[in-house]
Protein backbone atom coordinates (compact mmCIF):
# COMPACT_ATOMS: atom_id res chain seq x y z
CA UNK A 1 -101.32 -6.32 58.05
CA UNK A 2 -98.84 -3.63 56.71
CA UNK A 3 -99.10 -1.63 53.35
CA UNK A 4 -96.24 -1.96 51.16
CA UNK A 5 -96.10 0.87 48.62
CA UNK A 6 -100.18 0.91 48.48
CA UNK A 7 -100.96 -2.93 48.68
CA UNK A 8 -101.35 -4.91 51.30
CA UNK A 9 -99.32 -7.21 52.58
CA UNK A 10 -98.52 -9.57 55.70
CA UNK A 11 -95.52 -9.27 57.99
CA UNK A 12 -94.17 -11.96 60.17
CA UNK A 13 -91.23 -11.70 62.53
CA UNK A 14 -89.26 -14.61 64.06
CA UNK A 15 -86.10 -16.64 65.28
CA UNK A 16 -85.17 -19.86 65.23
CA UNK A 17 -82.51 -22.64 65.96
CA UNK A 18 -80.82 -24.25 62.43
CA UNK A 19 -81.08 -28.16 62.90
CA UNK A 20 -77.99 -30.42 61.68
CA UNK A 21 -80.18 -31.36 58.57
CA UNK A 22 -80.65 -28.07 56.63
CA UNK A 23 -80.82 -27.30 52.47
CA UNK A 24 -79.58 -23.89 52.80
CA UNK A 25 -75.28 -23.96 52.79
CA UNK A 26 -74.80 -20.76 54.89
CA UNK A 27 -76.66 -22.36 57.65
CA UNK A 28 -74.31 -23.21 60.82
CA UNK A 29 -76.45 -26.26 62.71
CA UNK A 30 -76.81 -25.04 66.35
CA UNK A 31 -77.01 -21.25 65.37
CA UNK A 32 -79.45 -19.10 66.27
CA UNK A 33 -81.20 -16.92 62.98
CA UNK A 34 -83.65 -13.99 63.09
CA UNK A 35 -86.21 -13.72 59.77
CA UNK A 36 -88.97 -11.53 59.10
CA UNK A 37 -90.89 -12.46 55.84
CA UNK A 38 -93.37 -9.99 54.16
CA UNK A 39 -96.11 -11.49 51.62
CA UNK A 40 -97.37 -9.47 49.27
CA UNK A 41 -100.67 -10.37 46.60
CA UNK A 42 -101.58 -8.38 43.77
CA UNK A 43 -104.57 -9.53 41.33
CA UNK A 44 -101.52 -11.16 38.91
CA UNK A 45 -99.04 -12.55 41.35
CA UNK A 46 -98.24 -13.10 45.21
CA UNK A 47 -94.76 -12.50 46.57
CA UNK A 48 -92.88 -13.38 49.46
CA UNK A 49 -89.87 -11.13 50.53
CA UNK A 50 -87.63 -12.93 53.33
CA UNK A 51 -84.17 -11.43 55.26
CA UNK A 52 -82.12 -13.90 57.12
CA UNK A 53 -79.24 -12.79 59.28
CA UNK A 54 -77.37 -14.17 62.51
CA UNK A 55 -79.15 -13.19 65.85
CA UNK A 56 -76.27 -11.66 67.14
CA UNK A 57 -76.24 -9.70 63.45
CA UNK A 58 -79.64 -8.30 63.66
CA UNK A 59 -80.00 -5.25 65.39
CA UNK A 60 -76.81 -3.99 63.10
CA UNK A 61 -79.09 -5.37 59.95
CA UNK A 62 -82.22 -4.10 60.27
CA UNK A 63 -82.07 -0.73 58.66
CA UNK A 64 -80.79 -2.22 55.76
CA UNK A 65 -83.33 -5.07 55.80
CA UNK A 66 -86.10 -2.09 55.94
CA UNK A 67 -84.37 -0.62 52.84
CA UNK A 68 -84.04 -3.44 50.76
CA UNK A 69 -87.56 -4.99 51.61
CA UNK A 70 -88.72 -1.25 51.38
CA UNK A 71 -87.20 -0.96 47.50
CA UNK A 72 -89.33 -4.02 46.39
CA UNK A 73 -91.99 -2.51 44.04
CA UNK A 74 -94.89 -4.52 42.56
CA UNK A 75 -94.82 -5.26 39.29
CA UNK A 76 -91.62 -3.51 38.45
């Protein structure tokens, strides 16, 4: 559990392997990908905030990942 700007919310960090069958176009089958998702619930509505780089992209991503998951305000 994590607080995001005084609600709570769930965090989940993980990689994974694109298939040769994918809906998303930016996807390159074989290609490893590193997501973290954060899910946020108010009373009114739930969210779900995702980032999506390149493994090898990560590390060089994730401040801005924490600033643009960071600038997500609730009900804004």
């Amino acid at each position: 559990m994590v607080n995001h700007k005084g609600v709570k919310a769930v965090e989940w960090e993980f990689t994974w392997i694109a298939g040769q069958d994918n809906d998303a176009p930016w996807v390159r089958p074989g290609a490893r990908y590193h997501e973290i998702r954060r899910a946020v619930a108010t009373d009114e509505a739930a969210y779900v905030l995702s980032w999506t780089v390149a493994e090898e992209q990560w590390l060089r991503n994730r401040a801005l990942m924490r600033q643009v998951i960071g600038s997500f305000t609730v009900g804004a």
